[in-house]
N, C-alpha and C. Protein backbone atom coordinates (compact mmCIF):
# COMPACT_ATOMS: atom_id res chain seq x y z
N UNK A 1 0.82 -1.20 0.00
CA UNK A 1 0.00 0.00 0.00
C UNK A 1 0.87 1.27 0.00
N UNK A 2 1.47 1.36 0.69
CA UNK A 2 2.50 2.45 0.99
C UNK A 2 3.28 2.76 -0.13
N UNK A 3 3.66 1.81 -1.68
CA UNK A 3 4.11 1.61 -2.76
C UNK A 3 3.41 1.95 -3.48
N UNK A 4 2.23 1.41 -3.53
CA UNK A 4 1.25 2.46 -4.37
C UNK A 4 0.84 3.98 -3.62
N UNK A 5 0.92 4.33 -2.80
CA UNK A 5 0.85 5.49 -2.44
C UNK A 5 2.11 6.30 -3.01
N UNK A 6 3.17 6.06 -3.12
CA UNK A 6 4.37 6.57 -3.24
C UNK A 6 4.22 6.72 -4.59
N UNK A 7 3.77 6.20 -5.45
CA UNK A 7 3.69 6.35 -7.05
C UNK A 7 2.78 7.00 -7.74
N UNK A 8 1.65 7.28 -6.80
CA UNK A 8 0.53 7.80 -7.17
C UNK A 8 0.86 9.17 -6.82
N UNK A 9 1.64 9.62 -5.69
CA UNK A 9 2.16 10.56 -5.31
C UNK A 9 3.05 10.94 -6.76
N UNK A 10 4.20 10.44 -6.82
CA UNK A 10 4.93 10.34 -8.04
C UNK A 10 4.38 11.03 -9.63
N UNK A 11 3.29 10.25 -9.52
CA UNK A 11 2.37 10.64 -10.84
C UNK A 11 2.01 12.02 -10.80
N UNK A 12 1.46 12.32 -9.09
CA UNK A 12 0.91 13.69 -9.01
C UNK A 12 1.97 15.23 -9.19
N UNK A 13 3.35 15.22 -9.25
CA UNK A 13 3.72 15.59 -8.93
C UNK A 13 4.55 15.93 -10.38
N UNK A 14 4.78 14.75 -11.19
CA UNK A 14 5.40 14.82 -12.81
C UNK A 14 3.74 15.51 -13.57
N UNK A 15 3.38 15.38 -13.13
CA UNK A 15 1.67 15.84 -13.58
C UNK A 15 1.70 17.56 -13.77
N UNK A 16 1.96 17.98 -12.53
CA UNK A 16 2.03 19.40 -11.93
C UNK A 16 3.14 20.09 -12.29
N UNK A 17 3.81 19.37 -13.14
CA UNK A 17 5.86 20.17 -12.80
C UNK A 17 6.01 20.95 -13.91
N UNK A 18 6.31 21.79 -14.35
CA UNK A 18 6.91 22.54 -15.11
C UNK A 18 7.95 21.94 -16.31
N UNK A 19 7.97 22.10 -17.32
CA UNK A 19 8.86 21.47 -18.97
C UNK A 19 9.93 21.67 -17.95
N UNK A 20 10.97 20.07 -17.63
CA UNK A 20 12.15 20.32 -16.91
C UNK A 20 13.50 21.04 -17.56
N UNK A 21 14.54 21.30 -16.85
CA UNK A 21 15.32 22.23 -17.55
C UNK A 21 15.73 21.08 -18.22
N UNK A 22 16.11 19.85 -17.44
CA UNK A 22 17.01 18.05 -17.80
C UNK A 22 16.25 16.89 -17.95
N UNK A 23 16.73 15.91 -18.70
CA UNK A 23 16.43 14.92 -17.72
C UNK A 23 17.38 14.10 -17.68
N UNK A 24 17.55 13.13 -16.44
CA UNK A 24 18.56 12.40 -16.24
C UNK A 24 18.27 10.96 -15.66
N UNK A 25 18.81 9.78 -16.10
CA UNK A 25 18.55 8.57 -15.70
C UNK A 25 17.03 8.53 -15.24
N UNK A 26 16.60 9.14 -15.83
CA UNK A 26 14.64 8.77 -16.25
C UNK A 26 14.10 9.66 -15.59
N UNK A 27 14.72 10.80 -14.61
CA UNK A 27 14.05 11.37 -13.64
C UNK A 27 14.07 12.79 -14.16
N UNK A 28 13.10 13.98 -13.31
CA UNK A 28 13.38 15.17 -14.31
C UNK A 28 14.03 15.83 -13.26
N UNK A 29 14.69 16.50 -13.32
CA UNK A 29 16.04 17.16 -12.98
C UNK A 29 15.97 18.96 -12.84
N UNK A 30 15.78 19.77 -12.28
CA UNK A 30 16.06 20.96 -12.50
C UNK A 30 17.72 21.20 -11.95
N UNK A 31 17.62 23.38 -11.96
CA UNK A 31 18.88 23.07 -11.55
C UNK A 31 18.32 24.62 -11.11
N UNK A 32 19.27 25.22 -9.75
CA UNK A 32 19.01 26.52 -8.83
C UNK A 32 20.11 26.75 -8.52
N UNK A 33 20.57 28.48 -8.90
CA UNK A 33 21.56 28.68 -8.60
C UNK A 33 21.88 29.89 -7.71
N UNK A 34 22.55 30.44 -6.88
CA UNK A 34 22.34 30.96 -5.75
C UNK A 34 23.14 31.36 -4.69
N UNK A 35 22.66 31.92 -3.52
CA UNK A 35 23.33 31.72 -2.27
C UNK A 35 22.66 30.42 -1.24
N UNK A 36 23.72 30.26 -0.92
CA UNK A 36 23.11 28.92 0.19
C UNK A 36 22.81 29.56 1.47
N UNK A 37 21.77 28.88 1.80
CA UNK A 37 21.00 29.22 3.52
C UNK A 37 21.19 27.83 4.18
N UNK A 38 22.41 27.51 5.01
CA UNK A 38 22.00 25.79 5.56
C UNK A 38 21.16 25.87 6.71
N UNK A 39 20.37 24.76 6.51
CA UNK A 39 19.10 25.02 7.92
C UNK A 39 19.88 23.55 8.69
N UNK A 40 19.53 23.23 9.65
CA UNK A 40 19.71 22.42 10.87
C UNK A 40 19.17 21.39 10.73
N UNK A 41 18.31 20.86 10.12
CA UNK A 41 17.66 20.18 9.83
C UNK A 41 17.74 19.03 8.39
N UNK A 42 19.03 19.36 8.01
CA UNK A 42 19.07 18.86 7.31
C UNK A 42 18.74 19.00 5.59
N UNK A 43 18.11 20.23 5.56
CA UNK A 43 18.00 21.14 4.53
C UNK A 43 18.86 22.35 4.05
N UNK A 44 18.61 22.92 2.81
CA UNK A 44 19.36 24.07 2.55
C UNK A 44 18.63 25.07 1.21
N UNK A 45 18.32 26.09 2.11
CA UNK A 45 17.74 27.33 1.39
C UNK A 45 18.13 28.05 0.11
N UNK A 46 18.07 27.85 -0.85
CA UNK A 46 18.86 28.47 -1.92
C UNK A 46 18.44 30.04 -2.53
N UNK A 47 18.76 30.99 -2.24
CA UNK A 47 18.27 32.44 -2.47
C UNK A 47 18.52 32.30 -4.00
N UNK A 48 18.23 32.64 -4.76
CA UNK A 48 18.44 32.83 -6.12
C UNK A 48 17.80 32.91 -7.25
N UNK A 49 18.57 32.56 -8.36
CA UNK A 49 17.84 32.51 -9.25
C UNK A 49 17.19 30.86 -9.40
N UNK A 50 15.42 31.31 -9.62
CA UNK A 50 15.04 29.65 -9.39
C UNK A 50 14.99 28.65 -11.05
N UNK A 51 14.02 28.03 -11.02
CA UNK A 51 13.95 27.29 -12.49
C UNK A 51 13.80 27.46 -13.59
N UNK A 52 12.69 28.14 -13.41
CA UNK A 52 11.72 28.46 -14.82
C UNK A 52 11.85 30.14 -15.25
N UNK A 53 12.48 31.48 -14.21
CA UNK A 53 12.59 32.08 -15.16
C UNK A 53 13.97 32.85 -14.33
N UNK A 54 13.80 34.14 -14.93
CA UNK A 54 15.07 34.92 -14.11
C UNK A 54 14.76 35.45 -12.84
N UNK A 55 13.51 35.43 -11.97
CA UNK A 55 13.56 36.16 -11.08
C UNK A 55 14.25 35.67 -9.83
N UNK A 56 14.73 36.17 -8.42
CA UNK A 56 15.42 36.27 -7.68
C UNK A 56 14.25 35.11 -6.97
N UNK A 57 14.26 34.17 -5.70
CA UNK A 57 13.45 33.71 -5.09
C UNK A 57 14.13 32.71 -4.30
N UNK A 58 13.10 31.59 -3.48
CA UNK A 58 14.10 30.76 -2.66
C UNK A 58 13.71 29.22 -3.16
N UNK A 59 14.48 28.15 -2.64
CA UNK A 59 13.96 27.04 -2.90
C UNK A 59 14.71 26.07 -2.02
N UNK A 60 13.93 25.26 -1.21
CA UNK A 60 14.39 24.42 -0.45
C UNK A 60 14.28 23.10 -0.45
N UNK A 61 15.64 22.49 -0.33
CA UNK A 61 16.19 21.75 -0.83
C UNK A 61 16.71 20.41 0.48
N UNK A 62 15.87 19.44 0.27
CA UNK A 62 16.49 18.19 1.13
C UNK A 62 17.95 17.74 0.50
N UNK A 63 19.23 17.87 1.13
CA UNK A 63 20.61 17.59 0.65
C UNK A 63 21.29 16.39 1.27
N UNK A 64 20.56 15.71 1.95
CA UNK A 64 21.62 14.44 3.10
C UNK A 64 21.95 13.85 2.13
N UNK A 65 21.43 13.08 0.90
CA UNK A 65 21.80 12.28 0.10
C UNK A 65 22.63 12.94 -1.28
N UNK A 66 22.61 13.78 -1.30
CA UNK A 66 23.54 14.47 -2.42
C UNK A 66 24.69 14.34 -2.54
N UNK A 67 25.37 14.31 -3.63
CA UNK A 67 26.79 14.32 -3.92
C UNK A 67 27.08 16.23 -3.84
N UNK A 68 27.88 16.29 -3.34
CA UNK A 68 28.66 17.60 -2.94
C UNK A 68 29.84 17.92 -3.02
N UNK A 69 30.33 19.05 -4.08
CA UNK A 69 31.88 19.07 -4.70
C UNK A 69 31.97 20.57 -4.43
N UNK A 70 33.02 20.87 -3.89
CA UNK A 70 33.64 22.34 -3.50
C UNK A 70 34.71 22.31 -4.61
N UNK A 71 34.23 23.14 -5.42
CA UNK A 71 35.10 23.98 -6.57
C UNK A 71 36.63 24.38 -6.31
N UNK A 72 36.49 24.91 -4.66
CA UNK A 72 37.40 25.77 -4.35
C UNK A 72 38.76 24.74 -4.34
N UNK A 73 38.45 23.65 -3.58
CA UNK A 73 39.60 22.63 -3.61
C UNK A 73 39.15 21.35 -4.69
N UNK A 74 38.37 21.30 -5.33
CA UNK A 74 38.29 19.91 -6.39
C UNK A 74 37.44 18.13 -5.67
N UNK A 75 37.56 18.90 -4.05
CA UNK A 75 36.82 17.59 -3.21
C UNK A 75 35.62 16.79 -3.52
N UNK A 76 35.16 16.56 -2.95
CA UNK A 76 34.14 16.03 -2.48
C UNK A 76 33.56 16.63 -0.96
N UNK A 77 32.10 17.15 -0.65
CA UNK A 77 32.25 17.63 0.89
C UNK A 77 31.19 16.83 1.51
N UNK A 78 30.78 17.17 2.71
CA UNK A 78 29.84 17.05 3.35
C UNK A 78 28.91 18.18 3.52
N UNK A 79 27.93 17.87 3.74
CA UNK A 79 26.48 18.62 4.10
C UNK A 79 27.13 19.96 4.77
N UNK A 80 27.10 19.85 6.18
CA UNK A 80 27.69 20.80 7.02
C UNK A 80 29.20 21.54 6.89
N UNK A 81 30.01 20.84 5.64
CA UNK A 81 30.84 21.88 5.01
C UNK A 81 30.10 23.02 3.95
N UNK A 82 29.08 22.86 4.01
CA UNK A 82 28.43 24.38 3.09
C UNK A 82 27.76 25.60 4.21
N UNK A 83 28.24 26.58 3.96
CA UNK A 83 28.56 27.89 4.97
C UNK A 83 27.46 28.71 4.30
N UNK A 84 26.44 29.53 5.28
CA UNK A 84 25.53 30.57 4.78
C UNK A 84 26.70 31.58 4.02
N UNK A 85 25.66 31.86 2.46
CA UNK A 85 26.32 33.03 1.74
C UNK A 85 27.38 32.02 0.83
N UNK A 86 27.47 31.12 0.57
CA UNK A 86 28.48 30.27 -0.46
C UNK A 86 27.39 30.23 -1.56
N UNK A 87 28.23 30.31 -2.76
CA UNK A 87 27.61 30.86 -3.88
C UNK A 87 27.42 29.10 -4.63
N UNK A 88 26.29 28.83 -5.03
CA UNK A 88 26.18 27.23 -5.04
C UNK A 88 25.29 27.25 -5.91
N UNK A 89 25.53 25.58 -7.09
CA UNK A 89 24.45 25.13 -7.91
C UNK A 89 23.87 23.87 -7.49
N UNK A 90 22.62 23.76 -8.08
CA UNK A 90 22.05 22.64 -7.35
C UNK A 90 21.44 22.29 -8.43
N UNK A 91 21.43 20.70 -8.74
CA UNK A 91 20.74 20.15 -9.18
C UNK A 91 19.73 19.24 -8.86
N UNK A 92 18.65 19.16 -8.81
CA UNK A 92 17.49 18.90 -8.02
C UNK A 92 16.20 18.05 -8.70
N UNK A 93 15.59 17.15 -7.80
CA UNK A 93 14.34 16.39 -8.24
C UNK A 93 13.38 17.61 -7.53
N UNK A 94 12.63 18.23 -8.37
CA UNK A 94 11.59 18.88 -7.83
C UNK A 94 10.36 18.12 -7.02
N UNK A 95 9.65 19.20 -5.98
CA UNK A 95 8.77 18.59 -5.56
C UNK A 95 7.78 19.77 -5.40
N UNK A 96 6.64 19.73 -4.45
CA UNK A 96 5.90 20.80 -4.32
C UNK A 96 6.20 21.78 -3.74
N UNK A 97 5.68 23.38 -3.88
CA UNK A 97 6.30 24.03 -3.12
C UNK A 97 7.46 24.72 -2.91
N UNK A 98 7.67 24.39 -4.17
CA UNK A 98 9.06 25.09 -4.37
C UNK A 98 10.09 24.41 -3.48
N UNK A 99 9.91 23.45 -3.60
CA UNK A 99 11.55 22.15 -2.63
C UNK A 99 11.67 21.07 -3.62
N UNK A 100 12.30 20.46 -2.83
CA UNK A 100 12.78 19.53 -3.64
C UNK A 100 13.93 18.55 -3.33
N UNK A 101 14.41 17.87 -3.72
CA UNK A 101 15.52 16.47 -2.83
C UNK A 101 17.06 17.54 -3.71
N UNK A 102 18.28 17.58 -3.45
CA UNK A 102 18.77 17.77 -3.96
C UNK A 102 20.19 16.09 -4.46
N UNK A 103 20.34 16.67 -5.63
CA UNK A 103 21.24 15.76 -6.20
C UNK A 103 22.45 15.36 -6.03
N UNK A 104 22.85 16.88 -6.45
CA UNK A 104 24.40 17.26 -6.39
C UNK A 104 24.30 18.85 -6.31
N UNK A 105 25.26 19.55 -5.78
CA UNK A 105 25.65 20.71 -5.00
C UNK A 105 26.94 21.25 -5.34
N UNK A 106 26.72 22.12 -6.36
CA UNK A 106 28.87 22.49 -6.66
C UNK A 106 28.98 23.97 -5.84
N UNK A 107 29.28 24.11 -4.92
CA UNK A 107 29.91 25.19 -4.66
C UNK A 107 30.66 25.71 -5.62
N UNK A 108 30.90 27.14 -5.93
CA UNK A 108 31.61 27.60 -6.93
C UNK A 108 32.90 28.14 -6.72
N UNK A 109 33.58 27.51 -7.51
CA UNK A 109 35.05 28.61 -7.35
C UNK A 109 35.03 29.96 -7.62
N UNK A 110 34.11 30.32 -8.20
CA UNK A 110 34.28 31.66 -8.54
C UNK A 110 32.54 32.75 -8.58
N UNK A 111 32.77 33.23 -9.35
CA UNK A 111 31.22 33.85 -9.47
C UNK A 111 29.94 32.96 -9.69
N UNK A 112 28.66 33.54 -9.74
CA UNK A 112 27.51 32.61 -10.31
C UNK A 112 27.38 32.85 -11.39
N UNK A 113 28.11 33.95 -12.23
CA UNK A 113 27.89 33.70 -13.90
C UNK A 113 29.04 33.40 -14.43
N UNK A 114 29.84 32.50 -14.01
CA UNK A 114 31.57 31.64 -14.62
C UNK A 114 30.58 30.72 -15.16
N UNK A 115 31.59 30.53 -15.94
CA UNK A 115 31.44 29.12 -17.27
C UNK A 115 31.90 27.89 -16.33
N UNK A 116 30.84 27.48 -15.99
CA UNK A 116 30.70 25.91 -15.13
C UNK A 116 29.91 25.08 -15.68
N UNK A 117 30.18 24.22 -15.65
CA UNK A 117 29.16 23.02 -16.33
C UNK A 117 29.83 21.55 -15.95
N UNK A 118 28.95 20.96 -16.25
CA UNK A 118 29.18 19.22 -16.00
C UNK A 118 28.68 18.60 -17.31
N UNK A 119 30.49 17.67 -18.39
CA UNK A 119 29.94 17.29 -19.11
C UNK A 119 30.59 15.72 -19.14
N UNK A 120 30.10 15.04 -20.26
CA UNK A 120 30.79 13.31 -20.23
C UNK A 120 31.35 13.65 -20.97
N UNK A 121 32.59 12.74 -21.38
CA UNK A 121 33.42 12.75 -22.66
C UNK A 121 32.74 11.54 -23.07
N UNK A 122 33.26 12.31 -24.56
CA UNK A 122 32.06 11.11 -25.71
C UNK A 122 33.49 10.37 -26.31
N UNK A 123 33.07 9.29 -27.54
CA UNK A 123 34.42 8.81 -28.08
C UNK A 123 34.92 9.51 -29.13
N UNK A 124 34.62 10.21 -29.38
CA UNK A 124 35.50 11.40 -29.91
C UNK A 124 36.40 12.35 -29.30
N UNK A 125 37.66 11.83 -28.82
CA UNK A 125 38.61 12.33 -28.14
C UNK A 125 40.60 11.83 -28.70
N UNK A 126 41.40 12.74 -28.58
CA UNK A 126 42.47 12.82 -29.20
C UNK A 126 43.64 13.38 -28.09
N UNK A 127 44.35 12.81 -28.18
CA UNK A 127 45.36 12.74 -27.13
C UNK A 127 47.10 13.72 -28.03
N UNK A 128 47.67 14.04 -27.70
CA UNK A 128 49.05 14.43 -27.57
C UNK A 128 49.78 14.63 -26.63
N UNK A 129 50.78 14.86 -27.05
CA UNK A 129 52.45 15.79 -25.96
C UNK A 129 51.53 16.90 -25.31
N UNK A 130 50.73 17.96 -26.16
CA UNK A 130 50.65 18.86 -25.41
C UNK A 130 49.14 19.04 -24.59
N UNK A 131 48.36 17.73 -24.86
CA UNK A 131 47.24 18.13 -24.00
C UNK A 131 46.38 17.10 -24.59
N UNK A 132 45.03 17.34 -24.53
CA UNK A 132 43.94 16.33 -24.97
C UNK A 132 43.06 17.73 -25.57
N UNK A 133 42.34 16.34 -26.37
CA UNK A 133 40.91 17.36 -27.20
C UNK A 133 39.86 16.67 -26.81
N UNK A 134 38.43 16.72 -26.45
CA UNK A 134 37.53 15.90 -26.90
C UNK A 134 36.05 16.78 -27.08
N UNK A 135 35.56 16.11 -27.81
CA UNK A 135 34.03 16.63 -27.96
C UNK A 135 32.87 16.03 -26.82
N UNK A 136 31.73 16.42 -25.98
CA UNK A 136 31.17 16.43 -24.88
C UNK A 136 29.96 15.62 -25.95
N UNK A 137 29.85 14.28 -24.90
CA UNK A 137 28.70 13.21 -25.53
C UNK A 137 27.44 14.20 -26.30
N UNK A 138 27.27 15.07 -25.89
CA UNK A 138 26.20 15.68 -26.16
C UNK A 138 25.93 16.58 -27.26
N UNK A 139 27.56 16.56 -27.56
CA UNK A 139 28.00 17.45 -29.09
C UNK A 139 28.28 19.06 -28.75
N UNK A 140 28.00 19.68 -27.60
CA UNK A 140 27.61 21.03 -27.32
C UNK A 140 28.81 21.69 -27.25
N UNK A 141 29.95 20.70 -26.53
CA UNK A 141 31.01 21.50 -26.34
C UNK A 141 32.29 20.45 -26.57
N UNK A 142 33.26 21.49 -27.20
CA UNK A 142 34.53 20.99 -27.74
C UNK A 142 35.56 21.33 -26.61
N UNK A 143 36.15 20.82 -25.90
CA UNK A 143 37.26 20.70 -24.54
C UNK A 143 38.45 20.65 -25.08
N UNK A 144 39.12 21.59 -24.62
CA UNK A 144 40.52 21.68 -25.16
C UNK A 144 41.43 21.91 -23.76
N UNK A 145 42.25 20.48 -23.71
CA UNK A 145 43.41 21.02 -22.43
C UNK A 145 44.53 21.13 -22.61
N UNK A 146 45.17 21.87 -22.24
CA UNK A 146 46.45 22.13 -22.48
C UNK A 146 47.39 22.13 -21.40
N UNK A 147 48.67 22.70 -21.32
CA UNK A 147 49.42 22.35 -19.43
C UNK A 147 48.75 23.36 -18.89
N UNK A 148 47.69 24.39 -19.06
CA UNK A 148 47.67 25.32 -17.76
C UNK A 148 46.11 24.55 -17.03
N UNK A 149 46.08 23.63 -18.06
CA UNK A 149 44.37 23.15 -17.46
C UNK A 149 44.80 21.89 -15.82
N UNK A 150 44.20 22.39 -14.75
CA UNK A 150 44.36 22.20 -13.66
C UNK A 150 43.03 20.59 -13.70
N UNK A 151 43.93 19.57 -13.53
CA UNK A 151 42.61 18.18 -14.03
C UNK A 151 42.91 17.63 -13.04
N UNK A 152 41.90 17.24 -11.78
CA UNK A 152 41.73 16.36 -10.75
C UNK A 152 40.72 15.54 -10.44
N UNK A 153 41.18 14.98 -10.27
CA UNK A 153 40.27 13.25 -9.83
C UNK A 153 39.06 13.95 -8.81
N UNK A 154 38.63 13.21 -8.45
CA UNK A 154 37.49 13.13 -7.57
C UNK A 154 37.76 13.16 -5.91
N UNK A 155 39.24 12.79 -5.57
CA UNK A 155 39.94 13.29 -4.44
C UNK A 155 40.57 13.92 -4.33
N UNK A 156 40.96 14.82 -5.47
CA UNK A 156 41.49 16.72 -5.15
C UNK A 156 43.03 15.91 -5.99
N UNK A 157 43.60 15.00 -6.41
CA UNK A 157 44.60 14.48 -6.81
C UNK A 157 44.72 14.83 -8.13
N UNK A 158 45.68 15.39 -8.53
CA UNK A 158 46.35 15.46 -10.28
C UNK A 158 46.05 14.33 -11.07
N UNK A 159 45.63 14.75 -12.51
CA UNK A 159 45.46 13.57 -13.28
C UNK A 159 46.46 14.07 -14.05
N UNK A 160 47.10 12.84 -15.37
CA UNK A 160 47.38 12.73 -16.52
C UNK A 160 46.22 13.19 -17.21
N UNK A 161 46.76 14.11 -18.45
CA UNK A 161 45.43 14.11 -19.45
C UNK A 161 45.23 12.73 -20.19
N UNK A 162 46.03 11.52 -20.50
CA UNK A 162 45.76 9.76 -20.81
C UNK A 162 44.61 9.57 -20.36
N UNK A 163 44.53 9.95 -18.99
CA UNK A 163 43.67 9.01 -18.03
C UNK A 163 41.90 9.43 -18.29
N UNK A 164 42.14 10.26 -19.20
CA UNK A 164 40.61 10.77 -19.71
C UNK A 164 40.08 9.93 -20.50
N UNK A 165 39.19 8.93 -19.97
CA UNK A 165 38.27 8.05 -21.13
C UNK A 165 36.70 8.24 -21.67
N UNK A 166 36.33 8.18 -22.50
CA UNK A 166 34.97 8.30 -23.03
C UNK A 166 34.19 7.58 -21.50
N UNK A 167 33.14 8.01 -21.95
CA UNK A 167 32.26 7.98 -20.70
C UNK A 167 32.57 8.62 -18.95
N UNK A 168 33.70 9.22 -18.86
CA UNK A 168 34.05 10.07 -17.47
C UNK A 168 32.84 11.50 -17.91
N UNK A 169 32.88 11.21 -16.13
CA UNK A 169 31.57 12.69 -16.15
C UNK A 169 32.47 13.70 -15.03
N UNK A 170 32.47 14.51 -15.66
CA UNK A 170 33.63 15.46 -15.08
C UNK A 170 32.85 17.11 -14.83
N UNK A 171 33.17 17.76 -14.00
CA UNK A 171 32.83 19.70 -13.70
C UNK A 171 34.03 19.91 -14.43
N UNK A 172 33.71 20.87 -15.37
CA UNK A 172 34.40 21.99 -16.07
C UNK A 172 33.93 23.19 -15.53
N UNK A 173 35.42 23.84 -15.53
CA UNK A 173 35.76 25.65 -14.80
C UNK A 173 36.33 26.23 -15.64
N UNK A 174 35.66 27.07 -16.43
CA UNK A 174 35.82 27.87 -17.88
C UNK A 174 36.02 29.51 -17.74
N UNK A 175 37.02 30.28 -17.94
CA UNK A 175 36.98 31.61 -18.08
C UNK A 175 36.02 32.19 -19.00
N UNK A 176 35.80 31.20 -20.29
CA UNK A 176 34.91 31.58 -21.18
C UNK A 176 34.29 30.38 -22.23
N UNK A 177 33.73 30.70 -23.03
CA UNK A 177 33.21 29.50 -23.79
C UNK A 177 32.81 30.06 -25.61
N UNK A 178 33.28 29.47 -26.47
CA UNK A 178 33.10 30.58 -27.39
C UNK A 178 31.59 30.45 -27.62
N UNK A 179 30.88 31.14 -28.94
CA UNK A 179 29.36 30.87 -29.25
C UNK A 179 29.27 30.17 -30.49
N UNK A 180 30.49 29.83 -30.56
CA UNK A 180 30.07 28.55 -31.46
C UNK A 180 29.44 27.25 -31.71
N UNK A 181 29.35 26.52 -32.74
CA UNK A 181 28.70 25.25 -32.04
C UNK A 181 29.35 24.00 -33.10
N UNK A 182 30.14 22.95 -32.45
CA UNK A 182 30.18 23.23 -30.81
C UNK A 182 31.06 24.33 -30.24
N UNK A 183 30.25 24.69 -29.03
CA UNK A 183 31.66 25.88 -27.88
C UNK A 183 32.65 25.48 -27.47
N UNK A 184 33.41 26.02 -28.28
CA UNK A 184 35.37 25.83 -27.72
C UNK A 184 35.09 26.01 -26.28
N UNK A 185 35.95 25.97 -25.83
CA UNK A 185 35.80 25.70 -24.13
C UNK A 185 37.95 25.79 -23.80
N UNK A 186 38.70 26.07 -22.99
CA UNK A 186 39.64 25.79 -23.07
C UNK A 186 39.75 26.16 -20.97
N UNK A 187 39.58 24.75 -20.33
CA UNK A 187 39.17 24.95 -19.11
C UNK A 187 40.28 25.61 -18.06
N UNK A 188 39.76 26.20 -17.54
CA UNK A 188 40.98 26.80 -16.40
C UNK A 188 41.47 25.21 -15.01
N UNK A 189 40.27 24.61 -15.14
CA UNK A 189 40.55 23.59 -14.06
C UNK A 189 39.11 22.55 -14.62
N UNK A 190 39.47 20.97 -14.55
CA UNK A 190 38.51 20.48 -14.08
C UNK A 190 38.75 19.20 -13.06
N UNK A 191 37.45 18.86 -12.87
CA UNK A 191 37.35 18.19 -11.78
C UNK A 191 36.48 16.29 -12.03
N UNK A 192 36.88 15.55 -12.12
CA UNK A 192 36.51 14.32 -11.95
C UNK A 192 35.40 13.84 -11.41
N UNK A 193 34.03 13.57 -11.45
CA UNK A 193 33.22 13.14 -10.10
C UNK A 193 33.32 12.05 -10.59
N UNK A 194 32.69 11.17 -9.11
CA UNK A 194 32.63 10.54 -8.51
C UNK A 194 31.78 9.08 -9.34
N UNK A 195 31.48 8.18 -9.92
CA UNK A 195 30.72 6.70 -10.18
C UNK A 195 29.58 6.98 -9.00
């Protein structure tokens, strides 16, 4: 009973939701970007800009189960390493009410309008002496590294550019991105997550 309650719930709720920004492994996905408010409880307030358009607003966010990466060092964090006023993206299963479960959580290295993104490498990728190339599964963006591109694993550790294989899902930290298509991209740092 409680299973069918949970799905019927489910239904009610993909019913009510707004054209998602994503979708991901079958689920729909938004994304809020912001200042963080951590509540005590196990939640976290996001001041910002919300889903669907540009205006300023809040949205609260269940985070215990989220994956959580601080920009600043390349980590991995915990819940209670995010500080009121840290400038943060969230990617999120919406729910009513403007909340929602959160996914994953990047604190930002830098501003909320830097060229950040999370992409896979597709098999279209090319290796040399002086760096790697590859195109992003999705076709959108062309990755170019070279020695100043700062590439770490998922525990803050230096990679080889070799060690980049099709299918890694990695945060890219971009000074800029051209408007081409696909967007050159030539990253200041990226970062590895996590399987």
């Amino acid at each position: 009973m409680k299973r069918i309650c949970t799905i019927l719930t489910l239904v009610f709720i993909l019913a009510v939701l707004p054209q998602p920004a994503m979708v991901l492994a079958g689920g729909y996905l938004l994304e809020a970007f912001g200042e963080a408010i951590p509540q005590e409880d196990g939640y976290l307030l996001v001041a910002g800009l919300g889903p669907a358009d540009d205006d300023w607003g809040e949205i609260l966010l269940y985070i215990h189960d989220a994956e959580i990466y601080d920009l600043h060092t390349g980590l991995a964090i915990e819940p209670e390493d995010i500080y009121g006023g840290d400038s943060v993206r969230v990617v999120y299963e919406p729910a009513l009410n403007n909340s929602g479960r959160a996914v994953m959580v990047y604190l930002h290295a830098g501003e909320i309008g830097a060229a950040d993104f999370v992409v896979e490498v597709s098999d279209n990728i090319w290796y040399s002496n002086e760096g790697c190339v590859f195109v992003t599964s999705d076709g959108k963006y062309r990755i170019i590294l070279d020695e100043n591109t700062l590439l770490l694993d998922d525990y803050g550790y230096e990679m080889s550019f070799d060690e980049i294989v099709p299918g890694m899902e990695m945060f890219v930290w971009a000074s800029f991105v051209t408007a081409s298509f696909p967007g050159q991209v030539v990253p200041d740092k990226i970062v590895l997550l996590r399987d």
